[in-house]
N, C-alpha and C. Protein backbone atom coordinates (compact mmCIF):
# COMPACT_ATOMS: atom_id res chain seq x y z
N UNK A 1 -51.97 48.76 60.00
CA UNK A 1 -50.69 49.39 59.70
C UNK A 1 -49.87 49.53 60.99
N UNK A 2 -49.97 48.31 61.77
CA UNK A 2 -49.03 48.66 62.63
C UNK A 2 -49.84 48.36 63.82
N UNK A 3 -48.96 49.20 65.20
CA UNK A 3 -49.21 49.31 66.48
C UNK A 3 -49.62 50.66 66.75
N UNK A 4 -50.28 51.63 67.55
CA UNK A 4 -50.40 52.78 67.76
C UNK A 4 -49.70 52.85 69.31
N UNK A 5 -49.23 54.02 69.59
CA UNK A 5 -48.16 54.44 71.07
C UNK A 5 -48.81 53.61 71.69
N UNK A 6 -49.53 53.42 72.60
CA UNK A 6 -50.18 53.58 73.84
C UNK A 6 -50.24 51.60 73.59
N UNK A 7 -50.05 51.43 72.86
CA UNK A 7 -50.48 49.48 72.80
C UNK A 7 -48.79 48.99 71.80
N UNK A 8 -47.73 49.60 72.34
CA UNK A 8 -45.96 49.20 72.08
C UNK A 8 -46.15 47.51 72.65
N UNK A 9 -46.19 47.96 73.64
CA UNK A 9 -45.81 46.55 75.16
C UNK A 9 -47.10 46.64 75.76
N UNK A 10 -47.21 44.94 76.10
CA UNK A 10 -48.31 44.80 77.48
C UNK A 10 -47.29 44.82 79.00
N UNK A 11 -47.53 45.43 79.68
CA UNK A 11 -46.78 45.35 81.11
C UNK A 11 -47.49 44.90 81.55
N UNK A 12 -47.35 43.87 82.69
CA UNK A 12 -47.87 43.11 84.04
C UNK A 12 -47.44 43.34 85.10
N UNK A 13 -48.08 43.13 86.06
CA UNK A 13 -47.66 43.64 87.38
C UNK A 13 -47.58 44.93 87.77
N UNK A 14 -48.12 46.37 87.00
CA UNK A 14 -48.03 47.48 87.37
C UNK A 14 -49.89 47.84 87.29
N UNK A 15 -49.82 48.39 88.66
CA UNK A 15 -50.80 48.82 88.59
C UNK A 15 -50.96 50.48 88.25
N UNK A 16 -51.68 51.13 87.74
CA UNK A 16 -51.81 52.69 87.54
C UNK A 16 -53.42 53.28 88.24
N UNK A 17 -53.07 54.69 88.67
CA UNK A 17 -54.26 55.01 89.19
C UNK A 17 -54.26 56.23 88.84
N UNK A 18 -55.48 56.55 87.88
CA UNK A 18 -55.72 57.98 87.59
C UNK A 18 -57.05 59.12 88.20
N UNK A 19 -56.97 60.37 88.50
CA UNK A 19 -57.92 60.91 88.97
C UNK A 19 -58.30 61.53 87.69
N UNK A 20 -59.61 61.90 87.35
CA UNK A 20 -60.38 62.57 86.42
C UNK A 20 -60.03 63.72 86.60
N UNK A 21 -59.82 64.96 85.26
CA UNK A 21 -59.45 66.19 85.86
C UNK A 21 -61.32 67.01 86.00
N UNK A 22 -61.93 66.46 85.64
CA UNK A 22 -63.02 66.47 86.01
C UNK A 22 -63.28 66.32 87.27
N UNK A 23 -62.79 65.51 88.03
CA UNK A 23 -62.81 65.11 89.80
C UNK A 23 -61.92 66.11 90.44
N UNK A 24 -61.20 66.80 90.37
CA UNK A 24 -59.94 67.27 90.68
C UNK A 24 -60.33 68.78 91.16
N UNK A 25 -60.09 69.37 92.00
CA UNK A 25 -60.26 70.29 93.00
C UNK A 25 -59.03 71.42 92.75
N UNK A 26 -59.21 71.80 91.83
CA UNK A 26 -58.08 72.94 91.32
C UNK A 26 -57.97 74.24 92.24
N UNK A 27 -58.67 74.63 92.85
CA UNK A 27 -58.40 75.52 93.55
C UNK A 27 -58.70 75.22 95.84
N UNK A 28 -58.61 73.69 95.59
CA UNK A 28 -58.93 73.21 96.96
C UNK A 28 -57.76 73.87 97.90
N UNK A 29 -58.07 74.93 99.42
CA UNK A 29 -57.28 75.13 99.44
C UNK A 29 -56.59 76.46 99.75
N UNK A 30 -57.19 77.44 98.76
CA UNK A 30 -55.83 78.05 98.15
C UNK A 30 -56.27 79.36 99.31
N UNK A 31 -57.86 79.64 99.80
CA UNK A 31 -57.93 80.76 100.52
C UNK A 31 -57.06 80.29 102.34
N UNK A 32 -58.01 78.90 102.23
CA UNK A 32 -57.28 78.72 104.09
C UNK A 32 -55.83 78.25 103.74
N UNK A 33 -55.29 78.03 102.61
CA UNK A 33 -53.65 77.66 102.89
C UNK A 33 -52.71 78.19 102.44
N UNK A 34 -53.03 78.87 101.27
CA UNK A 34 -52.21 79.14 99.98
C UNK A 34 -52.13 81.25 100.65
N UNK A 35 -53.38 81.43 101.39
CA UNK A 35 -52.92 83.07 101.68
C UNK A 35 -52.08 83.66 102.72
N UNK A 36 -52.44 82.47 103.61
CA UNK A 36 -51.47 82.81 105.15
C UNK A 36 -49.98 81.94 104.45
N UNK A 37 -49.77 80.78 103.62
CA UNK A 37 -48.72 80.60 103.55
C UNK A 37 -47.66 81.71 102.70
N UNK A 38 -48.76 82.28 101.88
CA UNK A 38 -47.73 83.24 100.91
C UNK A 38 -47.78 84.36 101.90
N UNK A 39 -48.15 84.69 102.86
CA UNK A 39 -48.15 85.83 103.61
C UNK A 39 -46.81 85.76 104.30
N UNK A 40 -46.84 84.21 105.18
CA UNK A 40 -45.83 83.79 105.99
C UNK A 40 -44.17 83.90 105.26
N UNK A 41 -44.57 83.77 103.68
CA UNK A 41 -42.93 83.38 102.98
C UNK A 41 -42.31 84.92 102.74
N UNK A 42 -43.24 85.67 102.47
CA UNK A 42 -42.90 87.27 102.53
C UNK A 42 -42.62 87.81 103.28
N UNK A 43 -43.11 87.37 104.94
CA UNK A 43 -42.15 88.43 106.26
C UNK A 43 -41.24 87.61 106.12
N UNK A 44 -41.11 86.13 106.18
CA UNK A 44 -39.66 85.65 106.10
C UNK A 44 -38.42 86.22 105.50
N UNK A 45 -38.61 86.39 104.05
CA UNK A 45 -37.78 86.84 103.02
C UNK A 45 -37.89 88.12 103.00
N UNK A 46 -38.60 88.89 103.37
CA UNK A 46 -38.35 90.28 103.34
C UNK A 46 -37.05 91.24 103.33
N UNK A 47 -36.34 90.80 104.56
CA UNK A 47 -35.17 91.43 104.97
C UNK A 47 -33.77 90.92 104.05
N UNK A 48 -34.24 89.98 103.36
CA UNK A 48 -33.41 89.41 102.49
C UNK A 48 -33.43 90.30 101.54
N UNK A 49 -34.73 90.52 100.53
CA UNK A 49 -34.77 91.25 99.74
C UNK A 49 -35.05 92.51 99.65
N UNK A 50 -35.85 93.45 100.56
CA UNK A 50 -35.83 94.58 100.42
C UNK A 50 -34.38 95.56 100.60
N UNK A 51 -33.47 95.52 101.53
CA UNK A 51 -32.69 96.23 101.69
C UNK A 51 -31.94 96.48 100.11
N UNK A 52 -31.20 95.33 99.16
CA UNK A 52 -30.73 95.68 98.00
C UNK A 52 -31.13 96.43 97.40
N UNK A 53 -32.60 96.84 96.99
CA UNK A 53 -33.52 97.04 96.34
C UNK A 53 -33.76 98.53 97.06
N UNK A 54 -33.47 98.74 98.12
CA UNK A 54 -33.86 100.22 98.58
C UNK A 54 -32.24 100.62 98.20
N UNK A 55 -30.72 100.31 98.50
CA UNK A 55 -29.71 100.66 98.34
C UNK A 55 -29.63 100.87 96.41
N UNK A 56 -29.88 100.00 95.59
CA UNK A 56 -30.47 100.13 94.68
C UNK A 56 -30.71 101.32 94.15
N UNK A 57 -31.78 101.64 94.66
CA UNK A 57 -32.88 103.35 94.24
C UNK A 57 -32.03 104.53 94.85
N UNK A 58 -31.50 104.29 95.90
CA UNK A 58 -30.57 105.11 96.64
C UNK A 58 -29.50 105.35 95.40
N UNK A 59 -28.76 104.67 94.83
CA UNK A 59 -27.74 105.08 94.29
C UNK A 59 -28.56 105.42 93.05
N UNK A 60 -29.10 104.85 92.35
CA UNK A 60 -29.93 105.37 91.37
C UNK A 60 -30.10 106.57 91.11
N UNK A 61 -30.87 107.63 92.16
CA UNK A 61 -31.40 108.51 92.45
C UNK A 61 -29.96 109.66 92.58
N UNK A 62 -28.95 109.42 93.40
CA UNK A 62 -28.21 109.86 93.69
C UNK A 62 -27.36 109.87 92.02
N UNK A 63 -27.07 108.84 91.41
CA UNK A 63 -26.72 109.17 90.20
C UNK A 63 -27.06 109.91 88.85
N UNK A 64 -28.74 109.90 89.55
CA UNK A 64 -29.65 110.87 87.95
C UNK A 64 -29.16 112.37 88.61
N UNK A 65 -29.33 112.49 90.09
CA UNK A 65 -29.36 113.94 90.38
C UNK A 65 -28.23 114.50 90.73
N UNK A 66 -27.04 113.74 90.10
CA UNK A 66 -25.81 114.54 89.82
C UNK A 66 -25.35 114.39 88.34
N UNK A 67 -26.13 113.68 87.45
CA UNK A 67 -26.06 113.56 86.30
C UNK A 67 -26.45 115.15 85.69
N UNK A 68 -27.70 115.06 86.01
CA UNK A 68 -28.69 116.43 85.76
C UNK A 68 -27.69 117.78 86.44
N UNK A 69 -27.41 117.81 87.25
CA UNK A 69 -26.44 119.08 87.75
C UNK A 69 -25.25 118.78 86.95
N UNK A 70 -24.52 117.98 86.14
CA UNK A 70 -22.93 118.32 85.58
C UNK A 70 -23.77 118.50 84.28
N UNK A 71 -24.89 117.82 83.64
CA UNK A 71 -24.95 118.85 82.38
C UNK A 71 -26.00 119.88 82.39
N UNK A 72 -26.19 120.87 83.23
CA UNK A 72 -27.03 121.87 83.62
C UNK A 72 -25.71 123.19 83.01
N UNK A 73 -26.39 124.23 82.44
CA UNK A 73 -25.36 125.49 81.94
C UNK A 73 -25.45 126.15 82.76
N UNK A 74 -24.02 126.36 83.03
CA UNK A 74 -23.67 127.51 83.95
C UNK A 74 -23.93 129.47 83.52
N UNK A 75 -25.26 129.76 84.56
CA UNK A 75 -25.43 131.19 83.81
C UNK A 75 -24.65 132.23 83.87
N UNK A 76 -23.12 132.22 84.53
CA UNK A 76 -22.17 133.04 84.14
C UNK A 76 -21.56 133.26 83.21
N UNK A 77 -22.14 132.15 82.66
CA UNK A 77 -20.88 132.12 80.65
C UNK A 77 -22.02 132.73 79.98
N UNK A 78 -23.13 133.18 80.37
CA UNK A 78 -23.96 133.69 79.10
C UNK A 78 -24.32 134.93 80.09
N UNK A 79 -23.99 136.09 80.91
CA UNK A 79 -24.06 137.33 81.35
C UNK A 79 -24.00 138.07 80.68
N UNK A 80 -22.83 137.89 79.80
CA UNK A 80 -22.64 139.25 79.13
C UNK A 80 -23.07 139.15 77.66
N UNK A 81 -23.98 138.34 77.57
CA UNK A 81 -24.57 138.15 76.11
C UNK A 81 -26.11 138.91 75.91
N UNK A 82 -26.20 139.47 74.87
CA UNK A 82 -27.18 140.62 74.53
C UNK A 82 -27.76 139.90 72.87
């Protein structure tokens, strides 16, 4: 009934080279290169990103704790109540 994908066309002249993922070293690597490099990309970028992020919380903070004081009741309007 036909052709199945993989047998459409014969190509010539291309060669292909596959590694087994069985052969393949998935974590080759990752302590001697992968920890000092992610260490190295974080002091880099640091100064990039932390400052927003502290100005950020700064206004944040500054906005809950004047939020909380304008709807706080004033205890002079309830003195003379019994």
């Amino acid at each position: 009934m036909g052709k199945h994908f993989g047998e459409l066309a014969k190509v010539h002249g291309i060669v292909t080279y596959k590694l087994s993922p069985f052969e393949q070293r998935a974590f080759a690597g990752v302590i001697s290169n992968g920890v000092p490099n992610t260490l190295r990309r974080i002091r880099s970028n640091i100064f990039r990103v932390l400052p927003p992020f502290i100005i950020g919380y700064l206004v944040y903070d500054y906005v809950e704790t004047m939020h909380t004081q304008i709807n706080r009741k004033n205890p002079a309007d309830y003195a003379n109540d019994e």
